[in-house]
PDB file of N, CA and C in Angstrom:
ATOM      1  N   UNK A   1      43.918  26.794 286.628  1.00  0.00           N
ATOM      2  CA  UNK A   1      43.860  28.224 286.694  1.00  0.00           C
ATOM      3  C   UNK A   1      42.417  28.672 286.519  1.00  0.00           C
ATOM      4  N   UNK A   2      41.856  29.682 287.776  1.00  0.00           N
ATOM      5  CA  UNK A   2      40.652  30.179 287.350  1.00  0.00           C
ATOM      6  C   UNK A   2      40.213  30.831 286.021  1.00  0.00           C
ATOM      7  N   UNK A   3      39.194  30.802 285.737  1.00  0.00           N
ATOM      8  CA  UNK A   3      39.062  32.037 284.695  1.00  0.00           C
ATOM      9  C   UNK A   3      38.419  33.183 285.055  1.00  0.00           C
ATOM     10  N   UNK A   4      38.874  34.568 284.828  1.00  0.00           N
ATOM     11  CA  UNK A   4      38.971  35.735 285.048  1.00  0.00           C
ATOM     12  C   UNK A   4      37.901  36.206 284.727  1.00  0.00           C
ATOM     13  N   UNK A   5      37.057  36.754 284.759  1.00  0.00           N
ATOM     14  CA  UNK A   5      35.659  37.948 283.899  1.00  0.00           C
ATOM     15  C   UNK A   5      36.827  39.107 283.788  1.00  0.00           C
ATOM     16  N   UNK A   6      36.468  39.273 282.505  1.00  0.00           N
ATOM     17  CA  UNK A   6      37.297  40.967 282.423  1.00  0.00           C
ATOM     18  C   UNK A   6      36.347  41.779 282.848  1.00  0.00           C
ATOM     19  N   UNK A   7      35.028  41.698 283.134  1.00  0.00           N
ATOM     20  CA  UNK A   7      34.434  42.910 283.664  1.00  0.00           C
ATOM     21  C   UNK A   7      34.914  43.263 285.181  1.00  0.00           C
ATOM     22  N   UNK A   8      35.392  42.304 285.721  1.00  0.00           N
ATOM     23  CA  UNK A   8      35.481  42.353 287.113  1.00  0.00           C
ATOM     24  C   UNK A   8      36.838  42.706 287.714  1.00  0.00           C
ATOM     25  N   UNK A   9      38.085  42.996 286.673  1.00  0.00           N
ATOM     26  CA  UNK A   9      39.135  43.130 286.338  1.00  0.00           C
ATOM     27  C   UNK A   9      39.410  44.588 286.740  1.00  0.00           C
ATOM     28  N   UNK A  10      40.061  45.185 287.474  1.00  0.00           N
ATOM     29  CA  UNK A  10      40.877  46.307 287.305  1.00  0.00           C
ATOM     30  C   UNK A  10      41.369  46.804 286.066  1.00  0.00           C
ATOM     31  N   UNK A  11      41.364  48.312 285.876  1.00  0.00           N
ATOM     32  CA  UNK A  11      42.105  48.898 284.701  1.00  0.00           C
ATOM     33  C   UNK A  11      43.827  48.576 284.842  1.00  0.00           C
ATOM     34  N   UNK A  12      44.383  48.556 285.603  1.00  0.00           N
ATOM     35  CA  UNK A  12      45.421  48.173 285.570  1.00  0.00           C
ATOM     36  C   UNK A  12      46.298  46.556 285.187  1.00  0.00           C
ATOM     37  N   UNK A  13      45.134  46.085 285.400  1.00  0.00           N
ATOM     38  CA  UNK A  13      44.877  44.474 285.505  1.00  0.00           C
ATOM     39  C   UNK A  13      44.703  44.322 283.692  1.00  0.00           C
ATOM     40  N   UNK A  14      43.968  44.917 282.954  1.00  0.00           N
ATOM     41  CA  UNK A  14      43.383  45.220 282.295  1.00  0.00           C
ATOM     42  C   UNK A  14      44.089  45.299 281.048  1.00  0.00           C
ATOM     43  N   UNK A  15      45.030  46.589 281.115  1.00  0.00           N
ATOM     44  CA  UNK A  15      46.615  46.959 280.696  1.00  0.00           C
ATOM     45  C   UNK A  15      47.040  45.861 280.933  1.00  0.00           C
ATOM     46  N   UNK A  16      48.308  45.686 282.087  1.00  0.00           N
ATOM     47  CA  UNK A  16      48.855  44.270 282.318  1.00  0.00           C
ATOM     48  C   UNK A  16      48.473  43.735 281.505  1.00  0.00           C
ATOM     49  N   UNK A  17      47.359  42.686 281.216  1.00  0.00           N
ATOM     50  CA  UNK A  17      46.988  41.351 280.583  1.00  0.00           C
ATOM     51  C   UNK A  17      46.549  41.627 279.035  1.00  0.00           C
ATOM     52  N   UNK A  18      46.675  43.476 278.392  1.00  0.00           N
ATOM     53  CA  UNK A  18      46.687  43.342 277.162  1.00  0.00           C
ATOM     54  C   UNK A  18      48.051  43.035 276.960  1.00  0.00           C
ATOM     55  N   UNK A  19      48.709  44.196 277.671  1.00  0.00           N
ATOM     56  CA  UNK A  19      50.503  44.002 276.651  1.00  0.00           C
ATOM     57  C   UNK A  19      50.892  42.339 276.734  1.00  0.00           C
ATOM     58  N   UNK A  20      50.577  41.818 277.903  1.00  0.00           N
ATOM     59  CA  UNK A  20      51.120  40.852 277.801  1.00  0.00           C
ATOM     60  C   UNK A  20      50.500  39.304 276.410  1.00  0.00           C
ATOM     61  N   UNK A  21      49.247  39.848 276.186  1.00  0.00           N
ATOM     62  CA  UNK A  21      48.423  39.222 275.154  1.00  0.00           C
ATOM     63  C   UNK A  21      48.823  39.822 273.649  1.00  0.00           C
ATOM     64  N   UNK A  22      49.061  40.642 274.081  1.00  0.00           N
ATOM     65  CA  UNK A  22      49.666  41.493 272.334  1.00  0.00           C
ATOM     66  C   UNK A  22      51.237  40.987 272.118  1.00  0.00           C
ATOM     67  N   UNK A  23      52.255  40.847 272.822  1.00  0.00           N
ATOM     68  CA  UNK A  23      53.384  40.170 273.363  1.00  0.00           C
ATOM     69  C   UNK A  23      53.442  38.964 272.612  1.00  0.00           C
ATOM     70  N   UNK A  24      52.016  37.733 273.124  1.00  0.00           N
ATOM     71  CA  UNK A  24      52.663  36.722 272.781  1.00  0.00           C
ATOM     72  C   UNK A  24      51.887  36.409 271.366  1.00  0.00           C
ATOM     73  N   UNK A  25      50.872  37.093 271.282  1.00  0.00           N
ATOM     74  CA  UNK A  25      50.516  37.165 269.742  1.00  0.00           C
ATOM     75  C   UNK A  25      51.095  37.473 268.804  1.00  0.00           C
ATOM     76  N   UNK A  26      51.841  38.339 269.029  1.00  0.00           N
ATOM     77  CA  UNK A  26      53.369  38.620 267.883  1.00  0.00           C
ATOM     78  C   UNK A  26      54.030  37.875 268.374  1.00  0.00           C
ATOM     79  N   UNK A  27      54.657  37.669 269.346  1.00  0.00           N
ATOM     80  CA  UNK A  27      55.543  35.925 269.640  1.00  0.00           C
ATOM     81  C   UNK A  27      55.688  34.849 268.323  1.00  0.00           C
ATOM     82  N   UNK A  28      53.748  34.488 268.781  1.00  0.00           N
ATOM     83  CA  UNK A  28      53.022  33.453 268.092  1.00  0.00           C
ATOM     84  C   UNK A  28      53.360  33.491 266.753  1.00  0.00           C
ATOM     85  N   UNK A  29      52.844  34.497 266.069  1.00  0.00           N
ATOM     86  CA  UNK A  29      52.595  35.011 264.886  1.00  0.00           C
ATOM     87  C   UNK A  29      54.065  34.555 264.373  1.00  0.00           C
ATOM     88  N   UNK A  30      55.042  35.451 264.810  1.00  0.00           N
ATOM     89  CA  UNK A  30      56.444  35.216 264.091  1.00  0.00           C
ATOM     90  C   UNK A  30      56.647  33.588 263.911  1.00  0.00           C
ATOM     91  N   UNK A  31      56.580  33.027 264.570  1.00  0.00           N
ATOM     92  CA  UNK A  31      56.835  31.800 265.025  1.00  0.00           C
ATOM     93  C   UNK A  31      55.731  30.620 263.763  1.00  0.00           C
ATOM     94  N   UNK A  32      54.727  30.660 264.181  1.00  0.00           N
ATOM     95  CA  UNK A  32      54.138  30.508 262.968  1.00  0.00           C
ATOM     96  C   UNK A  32      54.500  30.575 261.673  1.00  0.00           C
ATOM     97  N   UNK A  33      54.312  32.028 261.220  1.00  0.00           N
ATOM     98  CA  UNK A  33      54.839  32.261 260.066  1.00  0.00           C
ATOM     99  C   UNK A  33      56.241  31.332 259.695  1.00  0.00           C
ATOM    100  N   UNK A  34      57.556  31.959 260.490  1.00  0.00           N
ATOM    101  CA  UNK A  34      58.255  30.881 260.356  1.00  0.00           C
ATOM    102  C   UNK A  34      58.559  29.401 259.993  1.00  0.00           C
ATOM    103  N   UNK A  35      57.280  28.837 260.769  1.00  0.00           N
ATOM    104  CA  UNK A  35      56.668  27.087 260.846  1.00  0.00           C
ATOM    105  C   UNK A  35      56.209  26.831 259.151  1.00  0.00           C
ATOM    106  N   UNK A  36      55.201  27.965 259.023  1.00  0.00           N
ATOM    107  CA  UNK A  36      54.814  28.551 257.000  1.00  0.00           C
ATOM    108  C   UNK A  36      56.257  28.222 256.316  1.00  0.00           C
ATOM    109  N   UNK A  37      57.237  28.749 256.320  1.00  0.00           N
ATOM    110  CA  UNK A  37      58.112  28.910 255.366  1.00  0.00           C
ATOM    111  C   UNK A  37      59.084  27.759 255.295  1.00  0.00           C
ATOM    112  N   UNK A  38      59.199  27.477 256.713  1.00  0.00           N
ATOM    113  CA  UNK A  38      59.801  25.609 257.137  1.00  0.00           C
ATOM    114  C   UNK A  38      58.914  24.869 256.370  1.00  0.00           C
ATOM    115  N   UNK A  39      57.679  24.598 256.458  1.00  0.00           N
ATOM    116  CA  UNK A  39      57.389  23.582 256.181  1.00  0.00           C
ATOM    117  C   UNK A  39      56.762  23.533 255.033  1.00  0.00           C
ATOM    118  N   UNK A  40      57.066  24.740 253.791  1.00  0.00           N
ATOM    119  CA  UNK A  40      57.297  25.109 252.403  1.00  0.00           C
ATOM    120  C   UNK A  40      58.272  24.150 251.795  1.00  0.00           C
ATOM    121  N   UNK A  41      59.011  24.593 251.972  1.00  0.00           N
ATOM    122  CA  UNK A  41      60.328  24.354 252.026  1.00  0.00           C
ATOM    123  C   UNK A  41      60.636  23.259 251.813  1.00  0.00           C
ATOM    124  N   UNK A  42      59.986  22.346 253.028  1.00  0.00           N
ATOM    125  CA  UNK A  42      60.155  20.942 253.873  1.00  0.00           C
ATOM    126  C   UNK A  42      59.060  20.152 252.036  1.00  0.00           C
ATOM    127  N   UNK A  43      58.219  20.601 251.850  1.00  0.00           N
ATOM    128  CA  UNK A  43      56.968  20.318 251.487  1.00  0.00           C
ATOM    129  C   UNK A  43      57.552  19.953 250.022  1.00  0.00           C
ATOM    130  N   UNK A  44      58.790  21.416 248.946  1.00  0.00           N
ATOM    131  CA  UNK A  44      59.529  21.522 248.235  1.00  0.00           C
ATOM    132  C   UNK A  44      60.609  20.225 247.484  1.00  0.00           C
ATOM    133  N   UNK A  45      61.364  19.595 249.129  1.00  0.00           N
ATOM    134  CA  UNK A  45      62.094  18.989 249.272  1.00  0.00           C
ATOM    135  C   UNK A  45      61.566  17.351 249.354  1.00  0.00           C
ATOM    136  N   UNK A  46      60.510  16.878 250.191  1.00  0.00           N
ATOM    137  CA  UNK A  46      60.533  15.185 250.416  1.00  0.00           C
ATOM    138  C   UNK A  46      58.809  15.638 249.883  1.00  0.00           C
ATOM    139  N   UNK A  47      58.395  16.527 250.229  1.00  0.00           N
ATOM    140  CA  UNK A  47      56.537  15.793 249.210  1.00  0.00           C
ATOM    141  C   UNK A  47      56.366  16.337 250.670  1.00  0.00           C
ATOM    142  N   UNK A  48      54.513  15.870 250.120  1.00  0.00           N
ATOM    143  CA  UNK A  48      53.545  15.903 251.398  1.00  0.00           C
ATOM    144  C   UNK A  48      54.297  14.681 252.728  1.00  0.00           C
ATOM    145  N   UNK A  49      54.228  15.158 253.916  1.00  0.00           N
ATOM    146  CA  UNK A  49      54.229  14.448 255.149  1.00  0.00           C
ATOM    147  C   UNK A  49      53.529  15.261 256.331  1.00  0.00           C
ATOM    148  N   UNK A  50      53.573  15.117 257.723  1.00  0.00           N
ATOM    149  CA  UNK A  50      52.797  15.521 258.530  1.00  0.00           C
ATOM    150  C   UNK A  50      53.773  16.570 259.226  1.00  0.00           C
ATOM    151  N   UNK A  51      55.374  17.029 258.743  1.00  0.00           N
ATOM    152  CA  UNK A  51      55.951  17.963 259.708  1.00  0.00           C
ATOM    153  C   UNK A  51      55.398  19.752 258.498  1.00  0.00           C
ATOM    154  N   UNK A  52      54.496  19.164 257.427  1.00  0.00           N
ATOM    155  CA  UNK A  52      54.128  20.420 256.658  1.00  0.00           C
ATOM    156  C   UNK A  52      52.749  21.096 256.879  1.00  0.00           C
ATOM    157  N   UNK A  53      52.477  20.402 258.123  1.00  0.00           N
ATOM    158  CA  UNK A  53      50.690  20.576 258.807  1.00  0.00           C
ATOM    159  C   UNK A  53      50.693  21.196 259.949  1.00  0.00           C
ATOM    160  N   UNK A  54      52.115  20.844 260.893  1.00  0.00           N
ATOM    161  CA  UNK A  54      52.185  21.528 261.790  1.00  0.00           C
ATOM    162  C   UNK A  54      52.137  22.902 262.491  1.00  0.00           C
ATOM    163  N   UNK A  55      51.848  23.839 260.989  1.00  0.00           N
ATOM    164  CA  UNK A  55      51.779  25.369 261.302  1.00  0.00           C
ATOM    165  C   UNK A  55      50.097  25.417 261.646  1.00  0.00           C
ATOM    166  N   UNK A  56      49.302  24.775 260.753  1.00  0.00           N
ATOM    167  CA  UNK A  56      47.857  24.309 260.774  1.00  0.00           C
ATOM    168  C   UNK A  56      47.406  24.363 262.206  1.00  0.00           C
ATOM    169  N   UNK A  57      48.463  23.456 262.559  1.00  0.00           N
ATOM    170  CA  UNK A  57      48.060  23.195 264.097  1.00  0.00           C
ATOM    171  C   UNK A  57      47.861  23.900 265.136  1.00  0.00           C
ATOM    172  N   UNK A  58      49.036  25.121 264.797  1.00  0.00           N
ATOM    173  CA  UNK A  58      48.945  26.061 266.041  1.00  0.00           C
ATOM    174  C   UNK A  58      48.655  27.694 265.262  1.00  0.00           C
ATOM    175  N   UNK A  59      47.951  27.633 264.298  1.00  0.00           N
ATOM    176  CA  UNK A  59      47.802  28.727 263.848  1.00  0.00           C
ATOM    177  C   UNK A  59      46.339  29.082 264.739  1.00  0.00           C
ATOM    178  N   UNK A  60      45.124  28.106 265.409  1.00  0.00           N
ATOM    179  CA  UNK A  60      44.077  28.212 266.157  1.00  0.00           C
ATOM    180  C   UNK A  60      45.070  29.046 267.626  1.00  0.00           C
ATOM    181  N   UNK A  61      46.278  28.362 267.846  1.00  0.00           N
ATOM    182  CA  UNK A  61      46.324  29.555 269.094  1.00  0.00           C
ATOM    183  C   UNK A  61      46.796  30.982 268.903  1.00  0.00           C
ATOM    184  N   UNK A  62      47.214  31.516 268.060  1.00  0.00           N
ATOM    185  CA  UNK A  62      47.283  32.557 267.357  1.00  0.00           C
ATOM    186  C   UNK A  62      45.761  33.726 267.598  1.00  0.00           C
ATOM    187  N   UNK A  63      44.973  33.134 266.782  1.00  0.00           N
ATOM    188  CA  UNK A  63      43.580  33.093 266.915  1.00  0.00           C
ATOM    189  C   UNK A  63      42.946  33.524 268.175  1.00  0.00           C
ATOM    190  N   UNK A  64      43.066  32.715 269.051  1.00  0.00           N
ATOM    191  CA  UNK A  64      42.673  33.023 269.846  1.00  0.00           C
ATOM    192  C   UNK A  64      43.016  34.047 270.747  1.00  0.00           C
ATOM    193  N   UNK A  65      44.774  33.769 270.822  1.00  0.00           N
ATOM    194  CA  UNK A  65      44.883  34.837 271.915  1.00  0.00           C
ATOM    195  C   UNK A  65      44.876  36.401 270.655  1.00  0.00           C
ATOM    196  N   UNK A  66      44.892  36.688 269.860  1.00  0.00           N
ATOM    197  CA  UNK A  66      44.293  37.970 268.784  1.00  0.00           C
ATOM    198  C   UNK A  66      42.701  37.982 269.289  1.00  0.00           C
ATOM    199  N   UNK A  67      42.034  36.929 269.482  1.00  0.00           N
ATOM    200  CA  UNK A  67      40.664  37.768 269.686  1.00  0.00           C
ATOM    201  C   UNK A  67      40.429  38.262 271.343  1.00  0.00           C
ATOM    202  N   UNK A  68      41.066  37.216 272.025  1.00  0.00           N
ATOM    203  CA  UNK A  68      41.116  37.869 273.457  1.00  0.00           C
ATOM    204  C   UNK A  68      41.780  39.082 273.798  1.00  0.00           C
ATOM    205  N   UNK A  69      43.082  39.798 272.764  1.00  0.00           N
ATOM    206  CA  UNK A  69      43.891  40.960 272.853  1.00  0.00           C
ATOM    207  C   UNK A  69      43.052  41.995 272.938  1.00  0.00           C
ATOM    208  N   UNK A  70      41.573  41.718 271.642  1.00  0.00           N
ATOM    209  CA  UNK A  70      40.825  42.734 270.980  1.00  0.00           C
ATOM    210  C   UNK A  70      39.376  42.081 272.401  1.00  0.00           C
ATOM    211  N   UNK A  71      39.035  41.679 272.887  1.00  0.00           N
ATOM    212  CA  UNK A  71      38.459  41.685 273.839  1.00  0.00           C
ATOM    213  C   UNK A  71      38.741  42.746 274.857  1.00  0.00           C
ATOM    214  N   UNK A  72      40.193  42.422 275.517  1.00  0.00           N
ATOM    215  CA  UNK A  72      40.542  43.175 276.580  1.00  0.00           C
ATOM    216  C   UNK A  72      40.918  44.701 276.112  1.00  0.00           C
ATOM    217  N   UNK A  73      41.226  44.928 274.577  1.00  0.00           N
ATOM    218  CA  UNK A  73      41.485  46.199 274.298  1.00  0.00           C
ATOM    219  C   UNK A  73      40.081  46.887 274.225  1.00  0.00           C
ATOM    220  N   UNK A  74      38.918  46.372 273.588  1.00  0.00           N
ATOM    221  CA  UNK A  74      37.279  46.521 274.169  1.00  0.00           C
ATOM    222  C   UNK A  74      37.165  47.538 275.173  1.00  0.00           C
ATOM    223  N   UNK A  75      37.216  46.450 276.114  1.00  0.00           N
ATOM    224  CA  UNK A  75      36.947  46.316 277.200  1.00  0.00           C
ATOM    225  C   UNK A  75      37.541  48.055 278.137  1.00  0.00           C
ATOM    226  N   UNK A  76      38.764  47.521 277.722  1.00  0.00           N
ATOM    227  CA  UNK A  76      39.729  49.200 277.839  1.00  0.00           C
ATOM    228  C   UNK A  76      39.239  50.393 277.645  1.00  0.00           C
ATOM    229  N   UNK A  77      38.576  50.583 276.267  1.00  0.00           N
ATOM    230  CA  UNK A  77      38.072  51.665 275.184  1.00  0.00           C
ATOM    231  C   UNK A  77      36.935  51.688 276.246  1.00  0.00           C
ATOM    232  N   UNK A  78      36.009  51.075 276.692  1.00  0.00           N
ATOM    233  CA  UNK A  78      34.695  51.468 277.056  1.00  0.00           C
ATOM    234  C   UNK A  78      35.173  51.924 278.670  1.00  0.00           C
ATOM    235  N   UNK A  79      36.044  51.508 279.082  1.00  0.00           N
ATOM    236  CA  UNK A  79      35.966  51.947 281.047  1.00  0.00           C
ATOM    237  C   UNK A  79      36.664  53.619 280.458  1.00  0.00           C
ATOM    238  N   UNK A  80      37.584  53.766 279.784  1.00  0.00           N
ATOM    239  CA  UNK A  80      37.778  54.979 279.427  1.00  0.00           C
ATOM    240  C   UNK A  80      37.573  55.614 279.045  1.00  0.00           C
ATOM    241  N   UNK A  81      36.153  55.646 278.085  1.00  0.00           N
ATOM    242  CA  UNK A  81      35.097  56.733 277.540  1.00  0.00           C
ATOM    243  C   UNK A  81      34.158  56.838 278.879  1.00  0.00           C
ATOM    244  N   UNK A  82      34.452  56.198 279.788  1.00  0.00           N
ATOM    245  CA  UNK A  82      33.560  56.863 281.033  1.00  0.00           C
ATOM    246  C   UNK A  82      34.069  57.264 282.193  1.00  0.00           C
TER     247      UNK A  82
END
């Protein structure tokens, strides 16, 4: 898959690809969190093992798509103050 410049992006394009980035960041997030309280739990019950790291793991994609949300919401704020 190419990668996109958001400058070069349509406002509509723009929209589109926030909701859908804000979408799976709360997706993520829930999901995560969830993975947090599993593997509490998990952690509670048999000790340290490697299914209590696994939130660790994907808490970086979280991350990311939150800073790309606030990129493209940026990005938004400035074509519409002009």
């Amino acid at each position: 898959m190419k990668k996109e410049h958001i400058e070069k992006m349509s406002i509509q394009e723009l929209e589109k690809k926030a909701k859908t980035y804000k979408m799976a960041t709360i997706v993520l997030s829930i999901l995560v969190l969830i993975m947090f309280v599993v593997s509490f739990f998990n952690y509670q019950e048999s000790g340290l093992s490697f299914p209590v790291f696994m939130p660790f793991f994907f808490l970086p994609m979280v991350i990311i798509n939150r800073m790309t949300f606030l990129k493209l919401q940026k990005e938004l704020k400035s074509r519409q103050k002009n």
